[in-house]
C-alpha atoms as a PDB file:
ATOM      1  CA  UNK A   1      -2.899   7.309 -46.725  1.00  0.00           C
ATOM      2  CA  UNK A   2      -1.525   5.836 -49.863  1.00  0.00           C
ATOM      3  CA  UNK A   3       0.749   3.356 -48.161  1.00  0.00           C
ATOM      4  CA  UNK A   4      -2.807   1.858 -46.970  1.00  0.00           C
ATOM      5  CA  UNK A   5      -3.945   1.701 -49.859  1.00  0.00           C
ATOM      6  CA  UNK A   6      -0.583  -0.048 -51.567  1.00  0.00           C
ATOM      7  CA  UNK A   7      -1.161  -2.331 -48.366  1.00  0.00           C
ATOM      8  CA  UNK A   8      -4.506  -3.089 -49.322  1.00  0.00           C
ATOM      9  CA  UNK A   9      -3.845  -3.761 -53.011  1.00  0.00           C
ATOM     10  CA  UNK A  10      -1.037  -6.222 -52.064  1.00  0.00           C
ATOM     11  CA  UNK A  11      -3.237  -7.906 -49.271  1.00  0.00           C
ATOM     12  CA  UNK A  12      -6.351  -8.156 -52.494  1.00  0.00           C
ATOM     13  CA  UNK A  13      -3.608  -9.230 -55.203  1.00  0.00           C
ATOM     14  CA  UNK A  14      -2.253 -12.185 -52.951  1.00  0.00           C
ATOM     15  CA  UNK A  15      -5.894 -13.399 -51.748  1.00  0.00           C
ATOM     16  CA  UNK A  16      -6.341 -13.627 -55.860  1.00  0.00           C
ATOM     17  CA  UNK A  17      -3.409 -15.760 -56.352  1.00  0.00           C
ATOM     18  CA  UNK A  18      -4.185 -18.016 -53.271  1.00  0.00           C
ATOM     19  CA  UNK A  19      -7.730 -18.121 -54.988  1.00  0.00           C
ATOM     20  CA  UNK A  20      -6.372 -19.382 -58.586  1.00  0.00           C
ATOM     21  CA  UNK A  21      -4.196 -22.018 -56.727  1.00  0.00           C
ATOM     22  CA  UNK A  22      -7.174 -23.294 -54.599  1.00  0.00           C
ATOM     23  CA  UNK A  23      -9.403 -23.732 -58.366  1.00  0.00           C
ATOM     24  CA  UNK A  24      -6.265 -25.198 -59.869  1.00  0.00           C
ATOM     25  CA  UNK A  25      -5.496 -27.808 -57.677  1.00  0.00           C
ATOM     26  CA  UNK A  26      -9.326 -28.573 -57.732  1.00  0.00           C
ATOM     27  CA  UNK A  27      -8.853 -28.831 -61.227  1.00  0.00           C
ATOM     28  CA  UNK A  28      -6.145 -31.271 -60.993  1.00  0.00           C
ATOM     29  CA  UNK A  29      -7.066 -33.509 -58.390  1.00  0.00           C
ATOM     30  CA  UNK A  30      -8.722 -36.949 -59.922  1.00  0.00           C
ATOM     31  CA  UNK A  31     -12.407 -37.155 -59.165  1.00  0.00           C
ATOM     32  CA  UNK A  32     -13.258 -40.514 -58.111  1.00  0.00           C
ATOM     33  CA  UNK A  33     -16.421 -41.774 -59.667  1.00  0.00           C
ATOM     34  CA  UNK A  34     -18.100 -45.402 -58.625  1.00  0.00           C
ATOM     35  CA  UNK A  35     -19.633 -47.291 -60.962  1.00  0.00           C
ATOM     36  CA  UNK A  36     -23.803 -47.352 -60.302  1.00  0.00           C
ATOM     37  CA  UNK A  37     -23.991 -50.678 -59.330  1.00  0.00           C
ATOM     38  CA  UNK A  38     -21.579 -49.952 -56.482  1.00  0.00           C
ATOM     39  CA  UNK A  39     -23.777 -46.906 -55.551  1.00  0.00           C
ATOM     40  CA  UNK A  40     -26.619 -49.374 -55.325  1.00  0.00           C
ATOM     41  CA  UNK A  41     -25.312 -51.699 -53.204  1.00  0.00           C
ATOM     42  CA  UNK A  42     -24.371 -48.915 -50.870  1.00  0.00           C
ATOM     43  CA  UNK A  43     -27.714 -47.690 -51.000  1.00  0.00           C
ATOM     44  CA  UNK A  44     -29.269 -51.265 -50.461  1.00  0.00           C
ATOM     45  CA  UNK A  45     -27.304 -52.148 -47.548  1.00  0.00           C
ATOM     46  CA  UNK A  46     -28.342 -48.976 -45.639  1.00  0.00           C
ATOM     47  CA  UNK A  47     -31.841 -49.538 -46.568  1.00  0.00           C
ATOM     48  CA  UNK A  48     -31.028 -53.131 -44.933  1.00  0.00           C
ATOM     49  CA  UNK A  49     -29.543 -51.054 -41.746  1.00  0.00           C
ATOM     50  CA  UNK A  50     -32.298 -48.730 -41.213  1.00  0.00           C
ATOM     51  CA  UNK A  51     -35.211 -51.826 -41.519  1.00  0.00           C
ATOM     52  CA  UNK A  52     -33.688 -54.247 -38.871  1.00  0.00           C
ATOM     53  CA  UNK A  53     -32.871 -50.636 -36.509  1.00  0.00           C
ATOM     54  CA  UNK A  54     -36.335 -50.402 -36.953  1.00  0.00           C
ATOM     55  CA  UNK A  55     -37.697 -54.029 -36.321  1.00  0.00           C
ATOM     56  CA  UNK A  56     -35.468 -53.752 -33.165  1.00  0.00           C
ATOM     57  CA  UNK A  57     -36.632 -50.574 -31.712  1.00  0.00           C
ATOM     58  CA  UNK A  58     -39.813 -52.329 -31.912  1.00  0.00           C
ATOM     59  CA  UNK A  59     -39.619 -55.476 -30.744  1.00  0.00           C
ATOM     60  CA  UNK A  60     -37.878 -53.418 -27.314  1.00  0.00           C
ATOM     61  CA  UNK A  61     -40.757 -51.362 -27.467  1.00  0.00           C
ATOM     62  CA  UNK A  62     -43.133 -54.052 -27.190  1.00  0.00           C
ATOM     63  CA  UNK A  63     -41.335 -56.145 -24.884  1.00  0.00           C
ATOM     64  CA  UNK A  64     -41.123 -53.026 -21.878  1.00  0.00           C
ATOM     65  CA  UNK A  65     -45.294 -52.412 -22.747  1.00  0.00           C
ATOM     66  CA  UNK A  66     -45.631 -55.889 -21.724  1.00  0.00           C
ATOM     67  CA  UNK A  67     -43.146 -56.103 -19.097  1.00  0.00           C
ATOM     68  CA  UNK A  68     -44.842 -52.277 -17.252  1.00  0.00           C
ATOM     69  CA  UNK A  69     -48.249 -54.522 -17.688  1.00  0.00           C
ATOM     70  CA  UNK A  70     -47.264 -57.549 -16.054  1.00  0.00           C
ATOM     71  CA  UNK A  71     -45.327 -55.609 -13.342  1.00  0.00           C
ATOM     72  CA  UNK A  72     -47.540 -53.901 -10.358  1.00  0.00           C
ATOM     73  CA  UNK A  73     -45.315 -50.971  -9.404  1.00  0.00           C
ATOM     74  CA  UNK A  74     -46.787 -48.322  -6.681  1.00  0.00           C
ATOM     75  CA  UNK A  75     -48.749 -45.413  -8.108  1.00  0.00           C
ATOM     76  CA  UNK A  76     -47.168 -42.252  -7.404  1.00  0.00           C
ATOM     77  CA  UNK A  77     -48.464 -40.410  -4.203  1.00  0.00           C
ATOM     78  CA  UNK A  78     -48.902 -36.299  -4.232  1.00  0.00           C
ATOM     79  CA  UNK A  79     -46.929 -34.539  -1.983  1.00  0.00           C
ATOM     80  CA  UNK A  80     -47.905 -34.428   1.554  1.00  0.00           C
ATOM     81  CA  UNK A  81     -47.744 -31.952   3.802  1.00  0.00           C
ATOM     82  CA  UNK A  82     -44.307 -32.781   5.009  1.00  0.00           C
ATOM     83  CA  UNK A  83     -42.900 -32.539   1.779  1.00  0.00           C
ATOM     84  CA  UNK A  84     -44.548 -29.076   0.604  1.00  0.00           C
ATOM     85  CA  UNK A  85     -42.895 -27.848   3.883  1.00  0.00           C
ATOM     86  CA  UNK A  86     -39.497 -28.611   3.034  1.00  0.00           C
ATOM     87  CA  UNK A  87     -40.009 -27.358  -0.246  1.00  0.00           C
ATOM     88  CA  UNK A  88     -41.405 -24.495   0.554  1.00  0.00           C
ATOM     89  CA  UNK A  89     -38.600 -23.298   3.098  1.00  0.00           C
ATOM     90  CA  UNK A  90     -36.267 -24.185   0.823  1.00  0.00           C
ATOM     91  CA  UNK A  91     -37.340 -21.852  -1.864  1.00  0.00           C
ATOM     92  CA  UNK A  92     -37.756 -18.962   0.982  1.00  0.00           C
ATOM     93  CA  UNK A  93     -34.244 -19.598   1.916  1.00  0.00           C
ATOM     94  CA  UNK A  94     -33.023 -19.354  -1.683  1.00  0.00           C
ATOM     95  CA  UNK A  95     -35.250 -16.114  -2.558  1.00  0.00           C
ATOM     96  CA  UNK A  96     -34.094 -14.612   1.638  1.00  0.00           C
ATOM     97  CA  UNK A  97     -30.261 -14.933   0.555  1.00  0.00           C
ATOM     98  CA  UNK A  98     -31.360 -12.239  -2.330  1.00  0.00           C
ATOM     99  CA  UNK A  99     -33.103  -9.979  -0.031  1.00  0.00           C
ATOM    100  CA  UNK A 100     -32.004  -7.138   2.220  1.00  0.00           C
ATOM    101  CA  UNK A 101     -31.826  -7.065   5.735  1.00  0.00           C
ATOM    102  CA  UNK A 102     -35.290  -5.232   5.766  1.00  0.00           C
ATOM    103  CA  UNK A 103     -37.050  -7.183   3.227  1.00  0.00           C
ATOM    104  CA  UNK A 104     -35.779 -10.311   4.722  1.00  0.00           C
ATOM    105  CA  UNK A 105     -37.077  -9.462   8.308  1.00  0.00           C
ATOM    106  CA  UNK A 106     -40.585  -8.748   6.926  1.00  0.00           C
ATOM    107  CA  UNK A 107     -40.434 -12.146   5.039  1.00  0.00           C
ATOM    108  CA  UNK A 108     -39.627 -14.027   8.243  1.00  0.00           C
ATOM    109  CA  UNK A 109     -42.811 -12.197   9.964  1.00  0.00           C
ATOM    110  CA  UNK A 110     -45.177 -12.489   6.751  1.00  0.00           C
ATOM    111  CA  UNK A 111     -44.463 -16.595   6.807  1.00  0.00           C
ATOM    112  CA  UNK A 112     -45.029 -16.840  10.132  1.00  0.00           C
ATOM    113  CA  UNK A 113     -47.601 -20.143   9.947  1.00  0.00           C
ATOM    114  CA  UNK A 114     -49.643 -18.089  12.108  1.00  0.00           C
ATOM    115  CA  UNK A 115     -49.630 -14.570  10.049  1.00  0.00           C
ATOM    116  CA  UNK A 116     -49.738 -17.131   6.921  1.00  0.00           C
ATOM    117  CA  UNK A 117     -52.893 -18.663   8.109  1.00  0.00           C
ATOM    118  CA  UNK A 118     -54.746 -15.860   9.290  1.00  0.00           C
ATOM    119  CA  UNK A 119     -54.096 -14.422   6.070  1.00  0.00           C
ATOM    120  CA  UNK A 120     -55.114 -17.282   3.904  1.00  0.00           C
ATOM    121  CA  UNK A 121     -58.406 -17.404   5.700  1.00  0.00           C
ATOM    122  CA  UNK A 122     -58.996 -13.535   5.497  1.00  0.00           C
ATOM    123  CA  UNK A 123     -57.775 -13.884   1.692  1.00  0.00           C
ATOM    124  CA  UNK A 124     -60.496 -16.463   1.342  1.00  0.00           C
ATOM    125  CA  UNK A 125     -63.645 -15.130   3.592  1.00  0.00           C
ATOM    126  CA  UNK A 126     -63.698 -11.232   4.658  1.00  0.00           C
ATOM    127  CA  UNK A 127     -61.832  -8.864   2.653  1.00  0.00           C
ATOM    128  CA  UNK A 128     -62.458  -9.418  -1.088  1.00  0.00           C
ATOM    129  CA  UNK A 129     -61.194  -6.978  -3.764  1.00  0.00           C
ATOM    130  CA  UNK A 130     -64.409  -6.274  -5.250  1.00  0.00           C
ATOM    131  CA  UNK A 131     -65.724  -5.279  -1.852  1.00  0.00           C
ATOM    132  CA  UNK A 132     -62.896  -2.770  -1.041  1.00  0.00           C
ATOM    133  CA  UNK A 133     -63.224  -1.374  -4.695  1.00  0.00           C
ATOM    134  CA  UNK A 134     -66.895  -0.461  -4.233  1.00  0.00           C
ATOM    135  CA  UNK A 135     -65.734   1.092  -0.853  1.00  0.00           C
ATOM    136  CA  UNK A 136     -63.267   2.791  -2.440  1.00  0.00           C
ATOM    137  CA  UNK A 137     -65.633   4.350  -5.095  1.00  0.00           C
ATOM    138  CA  UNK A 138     -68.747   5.530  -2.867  1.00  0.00           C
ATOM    139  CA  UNK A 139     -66.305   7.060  -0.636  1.00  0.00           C
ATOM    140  CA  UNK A 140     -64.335   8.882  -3.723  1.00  0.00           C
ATOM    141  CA  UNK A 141     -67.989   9.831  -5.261  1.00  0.00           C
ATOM    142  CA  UNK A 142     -70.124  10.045  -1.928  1.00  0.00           C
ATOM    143  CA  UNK A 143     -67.512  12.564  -0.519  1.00  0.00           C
ATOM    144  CA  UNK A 144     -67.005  14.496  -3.360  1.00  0.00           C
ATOM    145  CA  UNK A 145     -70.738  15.439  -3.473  1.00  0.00           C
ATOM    146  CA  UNK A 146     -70.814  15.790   0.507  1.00  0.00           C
ATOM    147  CA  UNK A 147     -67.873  17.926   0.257  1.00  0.00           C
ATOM    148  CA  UNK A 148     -69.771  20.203  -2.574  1.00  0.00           C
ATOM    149  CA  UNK A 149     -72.742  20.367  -0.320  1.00  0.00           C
ATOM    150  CA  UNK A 150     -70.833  21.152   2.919  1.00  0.00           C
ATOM    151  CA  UNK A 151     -69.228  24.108   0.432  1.00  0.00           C
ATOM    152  CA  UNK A 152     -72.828  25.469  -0.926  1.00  0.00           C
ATOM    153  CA  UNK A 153     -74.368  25.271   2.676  1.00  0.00           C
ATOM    154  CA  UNK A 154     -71.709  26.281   4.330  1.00  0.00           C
ATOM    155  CA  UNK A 155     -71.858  23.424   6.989  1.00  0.00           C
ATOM    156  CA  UNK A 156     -68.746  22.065   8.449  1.00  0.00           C
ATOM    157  CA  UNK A 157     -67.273  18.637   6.653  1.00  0.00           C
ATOM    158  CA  UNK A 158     -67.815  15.172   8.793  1.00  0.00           C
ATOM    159  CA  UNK A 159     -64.483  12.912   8.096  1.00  0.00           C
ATOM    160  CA  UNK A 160     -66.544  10.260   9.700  1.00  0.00           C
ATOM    161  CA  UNK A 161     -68.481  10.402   6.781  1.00  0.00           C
ATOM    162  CA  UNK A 162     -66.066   9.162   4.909  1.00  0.00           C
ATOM    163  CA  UNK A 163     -65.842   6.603   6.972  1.00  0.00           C
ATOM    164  CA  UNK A 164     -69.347   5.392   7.026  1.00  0.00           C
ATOM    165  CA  UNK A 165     -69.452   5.881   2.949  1.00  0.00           C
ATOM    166  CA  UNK A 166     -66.609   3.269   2.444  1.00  0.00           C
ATOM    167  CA  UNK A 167     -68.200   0.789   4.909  1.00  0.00           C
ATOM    168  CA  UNK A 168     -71.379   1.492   2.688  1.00  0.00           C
ATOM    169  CA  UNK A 169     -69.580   0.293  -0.600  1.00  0.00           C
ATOM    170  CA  UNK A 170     -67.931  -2.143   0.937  1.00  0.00           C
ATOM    171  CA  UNK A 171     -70.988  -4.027   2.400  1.00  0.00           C
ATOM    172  CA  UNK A 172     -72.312  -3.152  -1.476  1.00  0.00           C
ATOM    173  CA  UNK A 173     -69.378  -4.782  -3.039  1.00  0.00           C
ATOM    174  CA  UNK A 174     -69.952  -8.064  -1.136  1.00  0.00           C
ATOM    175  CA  UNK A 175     -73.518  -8.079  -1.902  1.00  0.00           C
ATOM    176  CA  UNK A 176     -72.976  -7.371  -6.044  1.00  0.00           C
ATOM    177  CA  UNK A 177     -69.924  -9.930  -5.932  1.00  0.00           C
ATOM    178  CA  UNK A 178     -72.645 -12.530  -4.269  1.00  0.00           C
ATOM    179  CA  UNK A 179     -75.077 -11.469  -6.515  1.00  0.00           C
ATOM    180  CA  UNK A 180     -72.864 -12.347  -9.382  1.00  0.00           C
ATOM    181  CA  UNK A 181     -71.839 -15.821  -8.134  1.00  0.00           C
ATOM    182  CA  UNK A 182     -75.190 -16.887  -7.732  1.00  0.00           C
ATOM    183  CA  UNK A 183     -76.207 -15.693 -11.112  1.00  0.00           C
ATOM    184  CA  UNK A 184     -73.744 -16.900 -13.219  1.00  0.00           C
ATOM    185  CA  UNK A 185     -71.435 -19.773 -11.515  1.00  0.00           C
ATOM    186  CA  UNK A 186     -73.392 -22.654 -11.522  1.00  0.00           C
ATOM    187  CA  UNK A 187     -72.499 -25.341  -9.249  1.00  0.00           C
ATOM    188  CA  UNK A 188     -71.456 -28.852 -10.715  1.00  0.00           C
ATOM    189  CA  UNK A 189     -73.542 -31.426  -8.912  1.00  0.00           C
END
């Protein structure tokens, strides 16, 4: 223990010394002054520098604003279906090679272009997530009170009840989610 700490004191006392030297010779070296007037003309020539940079930048600026005007150069077409195609396979290829063998197999059959249409227009028409939520509620509150009837009456429980409650909500949904588009989306004509 108290050869570290002689090994310590030794490594502090020589960082001192190496610090005196550094402020000594710092003391000793000649500082170099300029006069003002060379500090000026310095000053004035990069003043000078910076203005005809400038002058330059903008005469080039000017001259390719004219030169884009004069020239008639094709506007730039979206991406057709050819493109997105190629694009699109190549970032299911990329996202495939991270996959496994399961996950990649239902990727292949989800982006079918048959399965991917089908399920764009079924995305877009029939089954809409408001519609399955108000299913999903009259047939969690409709069978809950059926099933607390069915236990006070003593009458056997329907499942097809359930049934017939989520079709219920669901055909409820789609009327409330209509309801709501006509009352407050307006259409821009």
């Amino acid at each position: 223990m108290s050869e570290k700490l002689n090994d310590q004191e030794k490594q502090f006392e020589f960082r001192a010394e190496q610090i005196t030297d550094d402020q000594e010779k710092q003391e000793k070296a000649p500082i170099k002054h300029e006069s003002s007037e060379v500090v000026k003309a310095r000053l004035e020539e990069a003043r000078e520098d910076i203005e005809s940079s400038e002058a330059k930048g903008a005469e080039s600026l000017e001259r390719a604003l004219s030169e884009g005007s004069d020239s008639k150069q094709a506007p730039i077409m979206p991406p057709g279906d050819q493109e997105k195609n190629v694009t699109l396979n190549t970032n299911l290829s990329i996202i495939r090679s991270r996959l496994n063998k399961r996950q990649k197999s239902f990727s292949n059959f989800v982006h079918k272009p048959v399965i991917d249409s089908l399920s764009e227009v079924t995305a877009k028409t029939v089954i809409r997530p408001s519609a399955i939520l108000m299913g999903g509620l009259f047939t969690l509150v409709g069978s809950s009170v059926y099933l607390y009837l069915n236990k006070q009456t003593g009458f056997k429980y329907n499942f097809f009840v359930a049934i017939i409650l989520f079709l219920g909500g669901f055909i409820v949904g789609l009327i409330l989610e209509l309801m709501y588009r006509v009352l407050f989306f307006k259409t821009n004509k």
